[in-house]
N, C-alpha and C. Protein backbone atom coordinates (compact mmCIF):
# COMPACT_ATOMS: atom_id res chain seq x y z
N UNK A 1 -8.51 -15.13 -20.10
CA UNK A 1 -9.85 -15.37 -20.61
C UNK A 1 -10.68 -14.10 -20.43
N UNK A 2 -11.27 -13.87 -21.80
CA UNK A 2 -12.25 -12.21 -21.47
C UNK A 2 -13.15 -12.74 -20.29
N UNK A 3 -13.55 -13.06 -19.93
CA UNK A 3 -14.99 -13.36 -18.80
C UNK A 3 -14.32 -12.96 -17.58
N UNK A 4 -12.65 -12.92 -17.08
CA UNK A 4 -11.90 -12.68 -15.68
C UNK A 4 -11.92 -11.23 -15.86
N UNK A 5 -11.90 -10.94 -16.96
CA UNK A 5 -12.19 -9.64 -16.99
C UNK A 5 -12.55 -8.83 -16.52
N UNK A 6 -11.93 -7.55 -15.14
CA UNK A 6 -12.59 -6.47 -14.18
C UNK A 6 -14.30 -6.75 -15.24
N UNK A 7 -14.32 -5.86 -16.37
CA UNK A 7 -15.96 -5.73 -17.11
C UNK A 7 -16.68 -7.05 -16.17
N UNK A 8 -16.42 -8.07 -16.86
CA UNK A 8 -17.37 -8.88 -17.20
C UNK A 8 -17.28 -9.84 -15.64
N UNK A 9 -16.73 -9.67 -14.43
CA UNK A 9 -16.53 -9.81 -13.65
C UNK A 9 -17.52 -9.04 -12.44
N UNK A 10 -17.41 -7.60 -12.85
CA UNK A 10 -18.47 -6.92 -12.49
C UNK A 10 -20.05 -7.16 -13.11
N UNK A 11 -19.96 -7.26 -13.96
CA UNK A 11 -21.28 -7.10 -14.64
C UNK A 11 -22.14 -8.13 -14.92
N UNK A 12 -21.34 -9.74 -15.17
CA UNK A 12 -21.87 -10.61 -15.11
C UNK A 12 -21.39 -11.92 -14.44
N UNK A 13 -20.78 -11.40 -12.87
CA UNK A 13 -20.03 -12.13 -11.88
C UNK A 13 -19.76 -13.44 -11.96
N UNK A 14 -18.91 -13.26 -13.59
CA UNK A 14 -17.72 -14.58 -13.91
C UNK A 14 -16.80 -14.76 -12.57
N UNK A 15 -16.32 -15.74 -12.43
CA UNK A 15 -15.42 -15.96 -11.81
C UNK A 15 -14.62 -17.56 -12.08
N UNK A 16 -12.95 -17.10 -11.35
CA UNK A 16 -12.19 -18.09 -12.30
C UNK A 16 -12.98 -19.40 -11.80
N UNK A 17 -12.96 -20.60 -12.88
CA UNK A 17 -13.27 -22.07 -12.84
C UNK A 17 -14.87 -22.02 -13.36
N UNK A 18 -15.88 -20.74 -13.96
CA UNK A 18 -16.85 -21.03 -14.75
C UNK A 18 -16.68 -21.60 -15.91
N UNK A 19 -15.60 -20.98 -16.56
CA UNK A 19 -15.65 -21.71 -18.11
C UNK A 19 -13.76 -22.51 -17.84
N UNK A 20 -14.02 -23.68 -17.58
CA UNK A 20 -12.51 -24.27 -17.14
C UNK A 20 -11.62 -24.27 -18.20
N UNK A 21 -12.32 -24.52 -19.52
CA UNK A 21 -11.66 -24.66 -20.92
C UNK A 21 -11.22 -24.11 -21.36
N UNK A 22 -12.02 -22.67 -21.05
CA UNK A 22 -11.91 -21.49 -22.00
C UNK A 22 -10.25 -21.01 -21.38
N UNK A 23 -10.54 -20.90 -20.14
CA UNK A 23 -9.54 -20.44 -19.30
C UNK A 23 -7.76 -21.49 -19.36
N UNK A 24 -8.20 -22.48 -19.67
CA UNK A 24 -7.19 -23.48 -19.82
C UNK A 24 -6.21 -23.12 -21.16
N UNK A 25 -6.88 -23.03 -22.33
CA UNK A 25 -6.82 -22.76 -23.62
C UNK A 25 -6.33 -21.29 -23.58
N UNK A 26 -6.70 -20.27 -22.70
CA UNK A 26 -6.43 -18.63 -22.72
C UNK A 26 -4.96 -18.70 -22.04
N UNK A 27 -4.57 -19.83 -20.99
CA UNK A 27 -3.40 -19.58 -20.98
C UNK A 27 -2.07 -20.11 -22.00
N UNK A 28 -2.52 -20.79 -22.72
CA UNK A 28 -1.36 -20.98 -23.36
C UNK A 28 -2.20 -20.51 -25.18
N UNK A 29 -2.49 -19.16 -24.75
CA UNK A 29 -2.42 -18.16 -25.89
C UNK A 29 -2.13 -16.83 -26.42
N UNK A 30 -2.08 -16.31 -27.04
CA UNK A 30 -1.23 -15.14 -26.76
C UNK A 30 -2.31 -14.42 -27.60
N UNK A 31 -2.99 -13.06 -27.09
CA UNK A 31 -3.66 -12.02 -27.55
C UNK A 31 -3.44 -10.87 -27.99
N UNK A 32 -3.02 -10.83 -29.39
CA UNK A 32 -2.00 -9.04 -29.85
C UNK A 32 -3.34 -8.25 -30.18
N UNK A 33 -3.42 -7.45 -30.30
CA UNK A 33 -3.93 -6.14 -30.10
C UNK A 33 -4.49 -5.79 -32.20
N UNK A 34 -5.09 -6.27 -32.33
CA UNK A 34 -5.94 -5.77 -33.44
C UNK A 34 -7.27 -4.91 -33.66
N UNK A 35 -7.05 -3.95 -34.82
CA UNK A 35 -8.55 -2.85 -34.59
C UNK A 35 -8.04 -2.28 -35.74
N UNK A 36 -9.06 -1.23 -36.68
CA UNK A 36 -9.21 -0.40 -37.55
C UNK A 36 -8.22 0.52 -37.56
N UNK A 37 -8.12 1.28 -36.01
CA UNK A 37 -7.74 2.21 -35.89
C UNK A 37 -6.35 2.41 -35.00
N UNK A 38 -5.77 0.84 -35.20
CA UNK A 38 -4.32 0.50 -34.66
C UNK A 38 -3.49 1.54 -35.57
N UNK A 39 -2.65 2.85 -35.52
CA UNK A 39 -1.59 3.12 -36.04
C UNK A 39 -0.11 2.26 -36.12
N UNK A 40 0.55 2.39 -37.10
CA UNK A 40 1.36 2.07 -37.59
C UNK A 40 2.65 1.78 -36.39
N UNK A 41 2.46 3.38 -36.17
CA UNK A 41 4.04 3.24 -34.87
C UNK A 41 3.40 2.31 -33.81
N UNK A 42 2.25 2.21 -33.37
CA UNK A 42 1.47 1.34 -32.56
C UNK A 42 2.02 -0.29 -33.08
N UNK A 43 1.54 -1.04 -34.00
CA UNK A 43 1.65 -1.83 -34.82
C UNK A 43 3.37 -2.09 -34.65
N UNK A 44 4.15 -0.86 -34.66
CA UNK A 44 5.50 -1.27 -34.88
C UNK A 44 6.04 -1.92 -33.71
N UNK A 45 5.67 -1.28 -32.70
CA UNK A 45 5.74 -1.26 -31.22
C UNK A 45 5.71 -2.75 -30.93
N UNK A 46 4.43 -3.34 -31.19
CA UNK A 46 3.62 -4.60 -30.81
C UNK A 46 4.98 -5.61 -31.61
N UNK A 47 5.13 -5.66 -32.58
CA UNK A 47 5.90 -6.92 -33.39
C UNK A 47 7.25 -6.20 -32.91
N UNK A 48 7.67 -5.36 -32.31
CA UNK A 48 9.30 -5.42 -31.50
C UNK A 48 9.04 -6.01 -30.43
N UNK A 49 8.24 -5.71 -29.60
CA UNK A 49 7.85 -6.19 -27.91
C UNK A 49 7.85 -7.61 -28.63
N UNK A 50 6.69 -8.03 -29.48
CA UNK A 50 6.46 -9.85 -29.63
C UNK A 50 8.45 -10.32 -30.25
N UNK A 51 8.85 -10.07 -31.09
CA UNK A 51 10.29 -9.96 -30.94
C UNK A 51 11.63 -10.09 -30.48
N UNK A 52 11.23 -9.51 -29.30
CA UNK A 52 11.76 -9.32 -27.95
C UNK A 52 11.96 -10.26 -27.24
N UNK A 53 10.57 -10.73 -26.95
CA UNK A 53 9.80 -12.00 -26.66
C UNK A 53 10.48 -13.03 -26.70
N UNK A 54 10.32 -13.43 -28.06
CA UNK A 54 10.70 -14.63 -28.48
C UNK A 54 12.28 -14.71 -28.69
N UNK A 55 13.06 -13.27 -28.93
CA UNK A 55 14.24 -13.55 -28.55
C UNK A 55 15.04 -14.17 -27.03
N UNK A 56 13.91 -13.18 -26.01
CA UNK A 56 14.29 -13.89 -24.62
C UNK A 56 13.87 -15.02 -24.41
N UNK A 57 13.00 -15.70 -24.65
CA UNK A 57 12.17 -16.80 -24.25
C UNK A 57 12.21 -17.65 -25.01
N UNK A 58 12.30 -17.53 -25.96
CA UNK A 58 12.49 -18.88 -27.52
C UNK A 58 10.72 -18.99 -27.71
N UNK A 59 11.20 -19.81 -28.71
CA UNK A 59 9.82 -19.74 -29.54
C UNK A 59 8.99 -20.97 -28.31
């Protein structure tokens, strides 16, 4: 959950069991890495690792 977040931990002293839901829901989700300025070999990287993943672990 962004709010456990070192940032937002410091800055606006979240801590785990403020948002129970959010945090409930963040663990059984998976967060890939999207932005403008993601390169390609970056991008390639991410869907081998997720890949990987799901080869070791199953879907």
């Amino acid at each position: 959950a962004i709010h456990l977040q070192k940032f937002y931990r410091e800055e606006f002293g979240y801590s785990e069991g403020f948002l129970p839901i959010t945090e409930s829901i963040s663990k059984r989700t998976l967060a890939l890495p999207f932005y403008t300025d993601l390169k390609e070999e970056d991008q390639e990287k991410v869907v081998h690792k997720l890949r990987r993943a799901i080869e070791l672990f199953g879907r």
